[in-house]
C-alpha atoms as a PDB file:
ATOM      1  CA  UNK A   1      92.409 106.260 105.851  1.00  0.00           C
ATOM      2  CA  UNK A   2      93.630 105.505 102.234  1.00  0.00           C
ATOM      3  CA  UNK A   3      92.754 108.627 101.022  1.00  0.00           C
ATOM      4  CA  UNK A   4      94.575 109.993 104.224  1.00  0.00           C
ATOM      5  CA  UNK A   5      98.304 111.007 105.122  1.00  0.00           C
ATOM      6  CA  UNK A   6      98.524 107.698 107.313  1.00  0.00           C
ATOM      7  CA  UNK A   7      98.556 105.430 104.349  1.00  0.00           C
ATOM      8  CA  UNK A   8      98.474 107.645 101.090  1.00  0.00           C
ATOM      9  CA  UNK A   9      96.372 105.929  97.856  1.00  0.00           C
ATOM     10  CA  UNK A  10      98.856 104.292  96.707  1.00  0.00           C
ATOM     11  CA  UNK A  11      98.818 102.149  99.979  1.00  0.00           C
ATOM     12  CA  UNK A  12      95.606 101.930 100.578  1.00  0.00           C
ATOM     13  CA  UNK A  13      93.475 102.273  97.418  1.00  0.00           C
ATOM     14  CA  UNK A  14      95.738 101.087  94.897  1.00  0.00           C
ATOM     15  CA  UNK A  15      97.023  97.656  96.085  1.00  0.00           C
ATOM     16  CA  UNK A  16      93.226  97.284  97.679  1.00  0.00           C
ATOM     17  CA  UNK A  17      92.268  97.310  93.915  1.00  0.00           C
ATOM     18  CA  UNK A  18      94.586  95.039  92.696  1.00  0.00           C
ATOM     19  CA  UNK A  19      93.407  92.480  95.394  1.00  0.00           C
ATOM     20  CA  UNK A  20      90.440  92.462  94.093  1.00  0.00           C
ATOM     21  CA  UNK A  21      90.819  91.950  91.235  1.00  0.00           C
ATOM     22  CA  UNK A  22      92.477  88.863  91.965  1.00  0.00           C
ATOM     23  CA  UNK A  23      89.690  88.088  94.530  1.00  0.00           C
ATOM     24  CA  UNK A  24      87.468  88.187  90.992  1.00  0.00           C
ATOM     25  CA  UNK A  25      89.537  85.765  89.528  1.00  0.00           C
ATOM     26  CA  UNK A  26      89.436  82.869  91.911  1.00  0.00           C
ATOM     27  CA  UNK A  27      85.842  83.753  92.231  1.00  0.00           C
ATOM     28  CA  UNK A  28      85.351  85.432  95.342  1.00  0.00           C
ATOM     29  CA  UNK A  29      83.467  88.410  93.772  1.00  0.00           C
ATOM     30  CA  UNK A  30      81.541  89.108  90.542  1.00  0.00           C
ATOM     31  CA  UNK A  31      82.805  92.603  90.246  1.00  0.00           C
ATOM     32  CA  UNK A  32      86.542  93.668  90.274  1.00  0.00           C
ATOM     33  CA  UNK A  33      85.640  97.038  89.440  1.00  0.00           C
ATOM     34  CA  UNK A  34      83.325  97.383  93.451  1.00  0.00           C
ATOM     35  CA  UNK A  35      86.027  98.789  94.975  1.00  0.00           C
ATOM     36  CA  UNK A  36      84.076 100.276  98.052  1.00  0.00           C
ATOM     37  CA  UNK A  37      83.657  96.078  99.264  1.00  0.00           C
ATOM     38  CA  UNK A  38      85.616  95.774 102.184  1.00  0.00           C
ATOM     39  CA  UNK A  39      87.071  92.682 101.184  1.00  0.00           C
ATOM     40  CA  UNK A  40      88.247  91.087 104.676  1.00  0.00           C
ATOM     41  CA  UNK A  41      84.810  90.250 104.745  1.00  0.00           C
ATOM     42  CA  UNK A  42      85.663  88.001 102.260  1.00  0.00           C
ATOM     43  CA  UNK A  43      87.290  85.715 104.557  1.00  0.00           C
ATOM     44  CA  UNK A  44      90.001  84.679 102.538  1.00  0.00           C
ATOM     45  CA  UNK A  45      93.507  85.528 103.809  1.00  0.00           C
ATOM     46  CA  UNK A  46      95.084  84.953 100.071  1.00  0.00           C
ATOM     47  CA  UNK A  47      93.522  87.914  98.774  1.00  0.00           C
ATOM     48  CA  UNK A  48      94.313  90.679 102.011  1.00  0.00           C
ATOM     49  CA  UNK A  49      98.261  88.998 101.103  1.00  0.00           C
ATOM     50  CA  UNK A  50      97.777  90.004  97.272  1.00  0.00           C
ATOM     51  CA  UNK A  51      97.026  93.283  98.962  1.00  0.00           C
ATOM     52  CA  UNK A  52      99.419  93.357 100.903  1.00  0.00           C
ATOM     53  CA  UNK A  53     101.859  92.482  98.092  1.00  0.00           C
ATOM     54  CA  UNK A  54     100.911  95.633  95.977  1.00  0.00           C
ATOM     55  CA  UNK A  55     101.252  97.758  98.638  1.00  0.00           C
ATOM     56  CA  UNK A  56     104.903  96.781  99.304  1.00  0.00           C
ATOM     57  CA  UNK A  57     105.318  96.871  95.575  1.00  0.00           C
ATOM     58  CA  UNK A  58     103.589 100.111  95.142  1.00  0.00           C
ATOM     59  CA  UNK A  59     105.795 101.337  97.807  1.00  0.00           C
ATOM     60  CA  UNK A  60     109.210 100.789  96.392  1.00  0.00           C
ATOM     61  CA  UNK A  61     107.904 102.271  92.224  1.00  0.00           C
ATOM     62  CA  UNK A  62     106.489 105.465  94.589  1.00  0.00           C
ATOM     63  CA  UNK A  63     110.511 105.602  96.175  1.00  0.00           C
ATOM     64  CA  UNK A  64     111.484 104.931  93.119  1.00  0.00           C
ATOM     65  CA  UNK A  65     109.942 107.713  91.044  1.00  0.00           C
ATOM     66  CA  UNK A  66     110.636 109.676  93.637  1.00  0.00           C
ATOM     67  CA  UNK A  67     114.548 109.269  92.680  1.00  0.00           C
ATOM     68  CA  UNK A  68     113.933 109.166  88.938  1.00  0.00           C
ATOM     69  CA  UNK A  69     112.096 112.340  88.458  1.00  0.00           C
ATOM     70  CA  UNK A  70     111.791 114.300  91.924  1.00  0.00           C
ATOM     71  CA  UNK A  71     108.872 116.950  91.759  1.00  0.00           C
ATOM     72  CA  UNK A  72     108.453 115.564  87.763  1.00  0.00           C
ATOM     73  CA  UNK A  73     105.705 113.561  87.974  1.00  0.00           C
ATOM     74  CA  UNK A  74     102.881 112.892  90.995  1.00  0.00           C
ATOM     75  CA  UNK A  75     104.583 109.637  92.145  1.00  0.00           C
ATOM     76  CA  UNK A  76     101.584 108.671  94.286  1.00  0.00           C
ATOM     77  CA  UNK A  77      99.145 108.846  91.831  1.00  0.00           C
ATOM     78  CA  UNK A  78     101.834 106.611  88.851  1.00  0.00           C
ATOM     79  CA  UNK A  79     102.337 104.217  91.781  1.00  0.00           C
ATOM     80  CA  UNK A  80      98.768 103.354  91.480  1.00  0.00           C
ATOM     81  CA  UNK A  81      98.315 103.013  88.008  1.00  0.00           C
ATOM     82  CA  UNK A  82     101.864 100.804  87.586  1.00  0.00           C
ATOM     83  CA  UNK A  83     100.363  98.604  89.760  1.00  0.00           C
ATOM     84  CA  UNK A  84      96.739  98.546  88.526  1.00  0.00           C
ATOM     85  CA  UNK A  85      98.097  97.872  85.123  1.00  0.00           C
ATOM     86  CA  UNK A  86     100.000  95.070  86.291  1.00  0.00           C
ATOM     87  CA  UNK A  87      96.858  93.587  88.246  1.00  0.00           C
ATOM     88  CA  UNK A  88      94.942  93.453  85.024  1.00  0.00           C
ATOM     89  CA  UNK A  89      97.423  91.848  83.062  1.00  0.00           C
ATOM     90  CA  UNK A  90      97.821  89.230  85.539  1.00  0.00           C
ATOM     91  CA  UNK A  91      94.216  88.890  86.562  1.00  0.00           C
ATOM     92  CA  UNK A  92      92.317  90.490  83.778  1.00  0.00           C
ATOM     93  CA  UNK A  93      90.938  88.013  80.743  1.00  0.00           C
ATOM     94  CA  UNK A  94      91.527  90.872  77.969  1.00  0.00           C
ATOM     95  CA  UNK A  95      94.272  92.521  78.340  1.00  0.00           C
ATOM     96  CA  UNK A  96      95.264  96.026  79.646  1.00  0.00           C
ATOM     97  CA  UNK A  97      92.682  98.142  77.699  1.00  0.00           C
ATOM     98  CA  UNK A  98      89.953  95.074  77.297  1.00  0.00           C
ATOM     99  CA  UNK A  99      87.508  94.434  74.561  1.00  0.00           C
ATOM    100  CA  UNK A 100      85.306  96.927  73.494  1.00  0.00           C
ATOM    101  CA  UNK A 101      81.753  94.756  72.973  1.00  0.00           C
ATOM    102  CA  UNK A 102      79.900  94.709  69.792  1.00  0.00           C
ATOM    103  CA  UNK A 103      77.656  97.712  69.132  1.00  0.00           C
ATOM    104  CA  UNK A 104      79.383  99.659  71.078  1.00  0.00           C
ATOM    105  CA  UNK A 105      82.419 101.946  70.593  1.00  0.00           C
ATOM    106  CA  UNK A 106      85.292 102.886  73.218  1.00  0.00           C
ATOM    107  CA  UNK A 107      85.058 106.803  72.946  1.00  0.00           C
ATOM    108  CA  UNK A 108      82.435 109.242  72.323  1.00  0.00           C
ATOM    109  CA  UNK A 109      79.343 109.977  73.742  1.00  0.00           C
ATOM    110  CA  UNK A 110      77.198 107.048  72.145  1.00  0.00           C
ATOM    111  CA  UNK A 111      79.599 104.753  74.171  1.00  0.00           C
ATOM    112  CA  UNK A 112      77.030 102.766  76.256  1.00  0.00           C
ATOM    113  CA  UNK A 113      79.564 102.121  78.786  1.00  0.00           C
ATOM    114  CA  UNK A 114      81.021 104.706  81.000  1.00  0.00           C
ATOM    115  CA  UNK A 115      83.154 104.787  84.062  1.00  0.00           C
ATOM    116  CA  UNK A 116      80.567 107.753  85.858  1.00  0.00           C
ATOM    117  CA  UNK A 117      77.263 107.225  84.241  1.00  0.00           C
ATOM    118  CA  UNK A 118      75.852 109.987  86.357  1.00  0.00           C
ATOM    119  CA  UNK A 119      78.683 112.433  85.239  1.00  0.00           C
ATOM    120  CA  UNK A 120      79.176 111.862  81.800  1.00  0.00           C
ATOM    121  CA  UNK A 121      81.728 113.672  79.588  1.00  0.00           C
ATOM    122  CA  UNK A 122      78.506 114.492  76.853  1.00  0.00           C
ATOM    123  CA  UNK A 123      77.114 117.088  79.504  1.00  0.00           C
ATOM    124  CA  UNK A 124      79.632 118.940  77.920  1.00  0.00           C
ATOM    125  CA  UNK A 125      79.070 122.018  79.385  1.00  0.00           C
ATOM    126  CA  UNK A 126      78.110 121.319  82.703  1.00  0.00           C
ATOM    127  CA  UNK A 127      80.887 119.267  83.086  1.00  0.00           C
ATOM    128  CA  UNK A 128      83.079 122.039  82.013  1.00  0.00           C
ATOM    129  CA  UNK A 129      81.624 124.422  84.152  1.00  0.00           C
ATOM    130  CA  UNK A 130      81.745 121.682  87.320  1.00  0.00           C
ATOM    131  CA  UNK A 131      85.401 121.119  86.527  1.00  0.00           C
ATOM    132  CA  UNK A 132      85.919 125.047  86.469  1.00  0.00           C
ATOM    133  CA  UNK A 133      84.541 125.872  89.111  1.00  0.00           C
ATOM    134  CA  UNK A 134      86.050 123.220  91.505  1.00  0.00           C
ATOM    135  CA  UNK A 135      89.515 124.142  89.761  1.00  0.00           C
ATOM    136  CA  UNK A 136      88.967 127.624  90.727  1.00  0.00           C
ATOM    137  CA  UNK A 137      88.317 127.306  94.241  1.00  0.00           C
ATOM    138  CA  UNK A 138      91.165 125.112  94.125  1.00  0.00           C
ATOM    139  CA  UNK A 139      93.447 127.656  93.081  1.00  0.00           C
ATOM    140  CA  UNK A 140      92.208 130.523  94.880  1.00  0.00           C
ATOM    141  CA  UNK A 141      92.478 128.488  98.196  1.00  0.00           C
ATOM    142  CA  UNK A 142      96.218 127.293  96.630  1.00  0.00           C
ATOM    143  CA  UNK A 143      96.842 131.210  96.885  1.00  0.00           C
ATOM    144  CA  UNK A 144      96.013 132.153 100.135  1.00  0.00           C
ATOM    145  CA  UNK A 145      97.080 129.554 101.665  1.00  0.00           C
ATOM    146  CA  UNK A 146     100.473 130.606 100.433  1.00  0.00           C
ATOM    147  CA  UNK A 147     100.030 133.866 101.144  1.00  0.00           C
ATOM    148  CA  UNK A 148      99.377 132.894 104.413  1.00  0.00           C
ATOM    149  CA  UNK A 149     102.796 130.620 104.492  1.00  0.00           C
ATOM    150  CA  UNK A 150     104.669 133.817 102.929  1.00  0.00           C
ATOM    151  CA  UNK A 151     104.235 135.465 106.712  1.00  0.00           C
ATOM    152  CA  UNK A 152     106.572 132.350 108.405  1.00  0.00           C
ATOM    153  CA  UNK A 153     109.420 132.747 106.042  1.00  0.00           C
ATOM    154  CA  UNK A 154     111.649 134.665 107.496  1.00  0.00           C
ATOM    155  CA  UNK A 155     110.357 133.083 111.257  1.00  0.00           C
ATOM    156  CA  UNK A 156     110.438 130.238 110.336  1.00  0.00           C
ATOM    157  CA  UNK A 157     110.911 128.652 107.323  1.00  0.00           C
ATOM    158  CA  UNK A 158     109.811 125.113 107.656  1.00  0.00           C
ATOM    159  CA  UNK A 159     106.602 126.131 108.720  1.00  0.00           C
ATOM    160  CA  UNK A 160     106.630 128.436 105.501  1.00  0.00           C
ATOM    161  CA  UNK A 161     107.279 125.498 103.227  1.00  0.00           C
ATOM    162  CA  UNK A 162     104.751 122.886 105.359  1.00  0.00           C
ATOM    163  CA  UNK A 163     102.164 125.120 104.644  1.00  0.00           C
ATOM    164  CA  UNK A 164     102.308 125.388 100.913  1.00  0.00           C
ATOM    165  CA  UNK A 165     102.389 121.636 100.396  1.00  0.00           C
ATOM    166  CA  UNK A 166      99.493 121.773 102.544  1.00  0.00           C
ATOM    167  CA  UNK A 167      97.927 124.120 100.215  1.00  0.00           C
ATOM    168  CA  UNK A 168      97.226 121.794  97.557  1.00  0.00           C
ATOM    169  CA  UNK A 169      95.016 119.412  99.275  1.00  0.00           C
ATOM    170  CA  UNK A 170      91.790 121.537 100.735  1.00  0.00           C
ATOM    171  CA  UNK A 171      89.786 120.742  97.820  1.00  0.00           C
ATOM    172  CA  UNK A 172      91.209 117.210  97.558  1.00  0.00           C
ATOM    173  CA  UNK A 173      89.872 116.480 101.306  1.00  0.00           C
ATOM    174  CA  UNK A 174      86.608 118.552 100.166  1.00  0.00           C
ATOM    175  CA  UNK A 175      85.973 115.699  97.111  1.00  0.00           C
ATOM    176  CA  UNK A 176      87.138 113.114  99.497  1.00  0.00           C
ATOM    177  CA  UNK A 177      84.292 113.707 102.056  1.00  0.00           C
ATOM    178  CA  UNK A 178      81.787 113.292  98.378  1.00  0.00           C
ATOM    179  CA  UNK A 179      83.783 109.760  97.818  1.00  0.00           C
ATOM    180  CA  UNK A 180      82.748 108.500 100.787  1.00  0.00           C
ATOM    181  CA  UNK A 181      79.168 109.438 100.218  1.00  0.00           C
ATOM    182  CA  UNK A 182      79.511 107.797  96.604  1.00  0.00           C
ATOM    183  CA  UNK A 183      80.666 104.412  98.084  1.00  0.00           C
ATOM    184  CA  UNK A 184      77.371 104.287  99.974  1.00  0.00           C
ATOM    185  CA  UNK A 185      75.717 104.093  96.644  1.00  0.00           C
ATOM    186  CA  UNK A 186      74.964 108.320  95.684  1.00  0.00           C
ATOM    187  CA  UNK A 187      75.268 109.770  92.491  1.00  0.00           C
ATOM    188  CA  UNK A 188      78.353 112.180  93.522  1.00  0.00           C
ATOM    189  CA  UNK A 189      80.609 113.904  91.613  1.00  0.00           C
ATOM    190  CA  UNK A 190      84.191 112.821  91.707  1.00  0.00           C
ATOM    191  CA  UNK A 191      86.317 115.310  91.413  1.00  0.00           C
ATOM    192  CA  UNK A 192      90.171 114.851  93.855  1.00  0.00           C
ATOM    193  CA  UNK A 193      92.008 115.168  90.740  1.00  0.00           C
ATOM    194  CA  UNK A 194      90.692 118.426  89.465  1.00  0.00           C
ATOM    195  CA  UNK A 195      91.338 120.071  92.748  1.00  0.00           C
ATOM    196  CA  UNK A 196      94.810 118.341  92.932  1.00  0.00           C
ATOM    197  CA  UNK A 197      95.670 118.884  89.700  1.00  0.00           C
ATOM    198  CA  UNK A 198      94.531 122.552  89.568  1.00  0.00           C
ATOM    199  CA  UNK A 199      97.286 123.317  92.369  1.00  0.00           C
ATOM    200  CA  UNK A 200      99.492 121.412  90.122  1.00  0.00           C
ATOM    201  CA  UNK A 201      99.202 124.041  87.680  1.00  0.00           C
ATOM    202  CA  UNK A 202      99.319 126.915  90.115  1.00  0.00           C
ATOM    203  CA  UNK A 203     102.257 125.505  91.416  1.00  0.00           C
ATOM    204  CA  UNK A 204     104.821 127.484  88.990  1.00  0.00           C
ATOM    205  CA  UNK A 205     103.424 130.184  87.774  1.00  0.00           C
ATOM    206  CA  UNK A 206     102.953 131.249  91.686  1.00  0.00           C
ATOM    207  CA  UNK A 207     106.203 130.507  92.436  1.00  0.00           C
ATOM    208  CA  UNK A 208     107.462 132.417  89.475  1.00  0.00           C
ATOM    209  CA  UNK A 209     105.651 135.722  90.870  1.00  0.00           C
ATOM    210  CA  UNK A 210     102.895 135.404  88.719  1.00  0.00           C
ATOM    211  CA  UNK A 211      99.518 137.770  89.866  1.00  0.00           C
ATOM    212  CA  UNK A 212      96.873 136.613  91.357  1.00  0.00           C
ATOM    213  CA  UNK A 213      94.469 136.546  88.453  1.00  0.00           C
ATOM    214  CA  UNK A 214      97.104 134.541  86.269  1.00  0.00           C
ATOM    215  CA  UNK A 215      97.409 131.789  89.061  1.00  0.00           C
ATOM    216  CA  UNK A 216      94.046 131.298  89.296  1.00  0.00           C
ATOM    217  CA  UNK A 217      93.590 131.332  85.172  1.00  0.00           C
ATOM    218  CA  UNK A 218      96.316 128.165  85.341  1.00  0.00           C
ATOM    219  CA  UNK A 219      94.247 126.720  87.976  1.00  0.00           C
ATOM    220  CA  UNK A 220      91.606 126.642  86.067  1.00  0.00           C
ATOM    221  CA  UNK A 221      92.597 125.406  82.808  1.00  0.00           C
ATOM    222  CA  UNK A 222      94.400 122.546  84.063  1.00  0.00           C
ATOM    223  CA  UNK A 223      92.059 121.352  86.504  1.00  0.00           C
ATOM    224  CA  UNK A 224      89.247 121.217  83.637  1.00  0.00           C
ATOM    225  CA  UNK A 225      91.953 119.383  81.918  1.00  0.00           C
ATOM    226  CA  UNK A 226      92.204 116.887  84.090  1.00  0.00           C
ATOM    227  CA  UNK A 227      88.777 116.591  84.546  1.00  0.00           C
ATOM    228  CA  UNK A 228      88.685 115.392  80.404  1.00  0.00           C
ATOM    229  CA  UNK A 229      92.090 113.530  80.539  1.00  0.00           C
ATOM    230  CA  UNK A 230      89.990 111.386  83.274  1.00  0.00           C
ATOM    231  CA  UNK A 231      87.167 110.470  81.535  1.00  0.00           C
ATOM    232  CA  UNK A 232      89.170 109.464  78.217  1.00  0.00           C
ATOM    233  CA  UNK A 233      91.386 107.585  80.073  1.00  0.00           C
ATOM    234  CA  UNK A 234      88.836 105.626  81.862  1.00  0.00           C
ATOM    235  CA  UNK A 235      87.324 104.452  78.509  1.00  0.00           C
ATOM    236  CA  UNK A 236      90.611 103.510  77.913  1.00  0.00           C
ATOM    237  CA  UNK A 237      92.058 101.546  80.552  1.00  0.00           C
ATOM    238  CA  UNK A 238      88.899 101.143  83.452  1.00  0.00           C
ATOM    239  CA  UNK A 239      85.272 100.961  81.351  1.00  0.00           C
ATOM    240  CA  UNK A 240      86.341  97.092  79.349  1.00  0.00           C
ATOM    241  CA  UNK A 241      88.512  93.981  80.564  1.00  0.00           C
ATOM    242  CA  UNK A 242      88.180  93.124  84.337  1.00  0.00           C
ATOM    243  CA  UNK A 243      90.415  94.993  86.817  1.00  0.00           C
ATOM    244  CA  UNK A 244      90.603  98.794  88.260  1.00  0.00           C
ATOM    245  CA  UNK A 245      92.792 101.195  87.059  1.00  0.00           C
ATOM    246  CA  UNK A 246      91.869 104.086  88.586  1.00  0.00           C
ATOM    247  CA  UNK A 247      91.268 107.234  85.961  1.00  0.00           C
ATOM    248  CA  UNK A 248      92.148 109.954  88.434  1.00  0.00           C
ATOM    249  CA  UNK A 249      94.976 108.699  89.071  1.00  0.00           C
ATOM    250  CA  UNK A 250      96.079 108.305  85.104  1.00  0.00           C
ATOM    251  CA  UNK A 251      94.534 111.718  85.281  1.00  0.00           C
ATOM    252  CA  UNK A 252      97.185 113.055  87.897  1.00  0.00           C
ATOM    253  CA  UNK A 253      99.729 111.235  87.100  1.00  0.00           C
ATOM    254  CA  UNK A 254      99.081 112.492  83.261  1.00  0.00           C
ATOM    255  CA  UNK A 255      98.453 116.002  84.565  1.00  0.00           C
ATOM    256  CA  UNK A 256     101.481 116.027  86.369  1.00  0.00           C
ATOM    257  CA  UNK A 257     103.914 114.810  83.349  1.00  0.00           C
ATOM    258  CA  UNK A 258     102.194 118.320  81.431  1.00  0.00           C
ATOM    259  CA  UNK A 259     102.232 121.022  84.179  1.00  0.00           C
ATOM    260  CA  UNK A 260     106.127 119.606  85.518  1.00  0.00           C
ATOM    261  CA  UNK A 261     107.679 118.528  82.694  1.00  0.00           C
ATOM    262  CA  UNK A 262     105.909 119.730  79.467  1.00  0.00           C
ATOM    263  CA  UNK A 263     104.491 122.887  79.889  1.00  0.00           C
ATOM    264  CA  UNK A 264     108.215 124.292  81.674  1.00  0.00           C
ATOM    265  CA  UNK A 265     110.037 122.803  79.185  1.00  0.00           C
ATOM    266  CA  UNK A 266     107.833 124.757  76.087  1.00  0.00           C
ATOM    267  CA  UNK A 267     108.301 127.569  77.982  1.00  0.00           C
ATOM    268  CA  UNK A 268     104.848 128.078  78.857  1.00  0.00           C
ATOM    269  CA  UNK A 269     104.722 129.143  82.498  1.00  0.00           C
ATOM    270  CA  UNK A 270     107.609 132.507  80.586  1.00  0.00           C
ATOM    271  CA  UNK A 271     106.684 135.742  79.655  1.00  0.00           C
ATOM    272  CA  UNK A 272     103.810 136.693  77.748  1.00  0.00           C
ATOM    273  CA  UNK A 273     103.054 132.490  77.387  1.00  0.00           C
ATOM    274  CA  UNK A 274     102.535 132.558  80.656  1.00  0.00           C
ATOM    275  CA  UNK A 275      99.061 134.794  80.632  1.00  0.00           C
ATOM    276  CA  UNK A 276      98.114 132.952  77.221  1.00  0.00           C
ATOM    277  CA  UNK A 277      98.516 129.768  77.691  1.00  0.00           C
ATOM    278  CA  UNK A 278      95.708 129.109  80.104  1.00  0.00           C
ATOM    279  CA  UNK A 279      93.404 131.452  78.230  1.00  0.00           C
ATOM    280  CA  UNK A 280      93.792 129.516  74.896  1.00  0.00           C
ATOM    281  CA  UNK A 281      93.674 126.333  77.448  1.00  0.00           C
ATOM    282  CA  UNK A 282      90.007 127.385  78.993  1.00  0.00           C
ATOM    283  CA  UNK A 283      88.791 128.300  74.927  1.00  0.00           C
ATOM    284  CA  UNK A 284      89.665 125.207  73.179  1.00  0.00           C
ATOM    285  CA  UNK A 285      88.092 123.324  76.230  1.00  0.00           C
ATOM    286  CA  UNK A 286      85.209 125.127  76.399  1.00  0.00           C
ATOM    287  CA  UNK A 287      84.578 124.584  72.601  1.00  0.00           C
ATOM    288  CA  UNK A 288      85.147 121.144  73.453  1.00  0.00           C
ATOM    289  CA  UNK A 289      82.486 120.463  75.874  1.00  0.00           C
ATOM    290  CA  UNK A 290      80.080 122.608  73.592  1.00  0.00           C
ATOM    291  CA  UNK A 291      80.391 119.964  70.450  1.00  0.00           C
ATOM    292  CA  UNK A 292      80.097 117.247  73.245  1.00  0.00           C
ATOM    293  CA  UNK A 293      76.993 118.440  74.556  1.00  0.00           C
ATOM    294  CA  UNK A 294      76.012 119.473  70.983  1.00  0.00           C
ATOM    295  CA  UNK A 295      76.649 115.338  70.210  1.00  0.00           C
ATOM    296  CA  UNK A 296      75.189 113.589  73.000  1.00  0.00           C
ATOM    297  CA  UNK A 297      72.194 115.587  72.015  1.00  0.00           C
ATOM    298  CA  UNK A 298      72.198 114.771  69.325  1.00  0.00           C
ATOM    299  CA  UNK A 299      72.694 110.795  70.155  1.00  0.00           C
ATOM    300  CA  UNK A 300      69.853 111.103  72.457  1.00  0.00           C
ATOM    301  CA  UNK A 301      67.302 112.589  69.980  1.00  0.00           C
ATOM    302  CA  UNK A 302      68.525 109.610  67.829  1.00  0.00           C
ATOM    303  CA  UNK A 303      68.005 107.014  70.428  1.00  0.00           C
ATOM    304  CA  UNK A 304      64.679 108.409  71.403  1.00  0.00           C
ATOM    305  CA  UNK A 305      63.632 108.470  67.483  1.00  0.00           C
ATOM    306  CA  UNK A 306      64.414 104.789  67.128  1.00  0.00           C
END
């Protein structure tokens, strides 16, 4: 349901996370980063009215943003972090980004707090390789799905345009269905805004023309970006302090802010840019994930030594 298109995350998920964290601090729960507690089995009707507070709040920035910067910026996925950050400021005890304990360290792979444990950003190059190959499925679905939607147009023409927007989301439902099996306590993978995000950057250069093979090359290199922008800004604004801000949504609404606004207005999705771009993208990633992996092995063998 809040993952759904009857209540959309920043609804459901979003405002359900800021209740709790406020359900944290009256003392309710010990953890306002659990958010798979259903918390009207709390039994406390002050924290389902925070909820329901957010939501209406969450509601009006989404309308909002929607006027402000139409097709700019994933206003779903900002909703939810506007409101997350405001939840930790009012219900948090250190601020928005929280204190980082001694001994430890914020970023990097030595960080002994993470927001996946199981899916670290130091498996460098599985987690590049994960990331690309969701992001590619992503995009090759993202294409013939429009294809597909390319056959109504002159028929019909809503049904044309209904079916791209639907395009984006069969590898969103796909890591949705893994969510669900992550709430009931399994290592899974989390991975809605790579898939989401991978569309994001197929979005232009398909309907600029662009081939097949280029499509799917921006698919690619953005979803594997958002798959890093996550994890960085988890350490940032999730990992310390109390409170959920949830990092794939900064990573889509991040995402977004590059492949809509950025990248169009460097002229990246033009010309020759356009079949560059994501290759240079995919190469400075994938050097990136080697000198992570490279690092956390090198962390480990330390730790392991000691």
């Amino acid at each position: 349901m809040a993952f759904g298109f009857f209540l959309s995350p920043h609804l459901g998920l979003g405002p359900a996370a800021c209740a709790l964290g406020f359900a944290k601090k009256k003392g309710y729960v010990e953890d306002s980063k659990g958010i798979a507690l259903p918390l009207i089995m709390l039994g406390k009707p002050s924290v389902l009215v925070v909820g329901g507070l957010f939501g209406v709040l969450s509601y009006y920035i989404k309308l909002g943003l929607d006027v402000i910067l139409p097709g700019k910026i994933d206003a779903v996925s900002a909703a939810i972090v506007i409101i997350g950050i405001i939840a930790k400021i009012l219900f948090g005890n250190e601020g928005v980004i929280g204190k980082v304990p001694e001994g430890d360290r914020r970023f990097g792979v030595a960080s002994k707090n993470k927001w996946m444990p199981h899916m670290p950003s130091g498996e460098g190059i599985t987690y590049w390789l994960f990331a690309g190959g969701a992001s590619l499925l992503a995009g090759l679905l993202y294409w013939e799905i429009c294809e597909f939607g390319k056959t109504f147009a002159d028929t019909n023409p809503a049904l044309a345009e209904n079916i791209t927007i639907v395009a984006q989301f069969p590898v969103f439902a796909l890591a949705v269905i893994f969510l669900i099996l992550l709430c009931t306590g399994l290592p899974c993978p989390v991975f809605h805004h790579v898939g989401l995000v991978a569309c994001y950057g197929a979005m232009i250069p398909y309907a600029s023309g662009a081939n097949e093979l280029v499509v799917l090359l921006w698919a690619m290199s953005c979803g594997i970006l958002s798959h890093f922008v996550a994890d960085l800004l988890a350490d940032l604004f999730l990992v310390y302090g109390d409170g959920y801000v949830d990092p794939p949504s900064l990573s889509m609404a991040a995402c977004s802010l590059f492949t809509w606004i950025l990248f169009p207005a460097l002229g990246l999705y033009n010309g020759v840019a356009m079949i560059v771009t994501p290759i240079v993208l995919l190469v400075i990633s994938a050097v990136i994930a080697c000198v992570l992996q490279a690092k956390r092995k090198a962390a480990l063998s330390a730790e392991t030594a000691a």
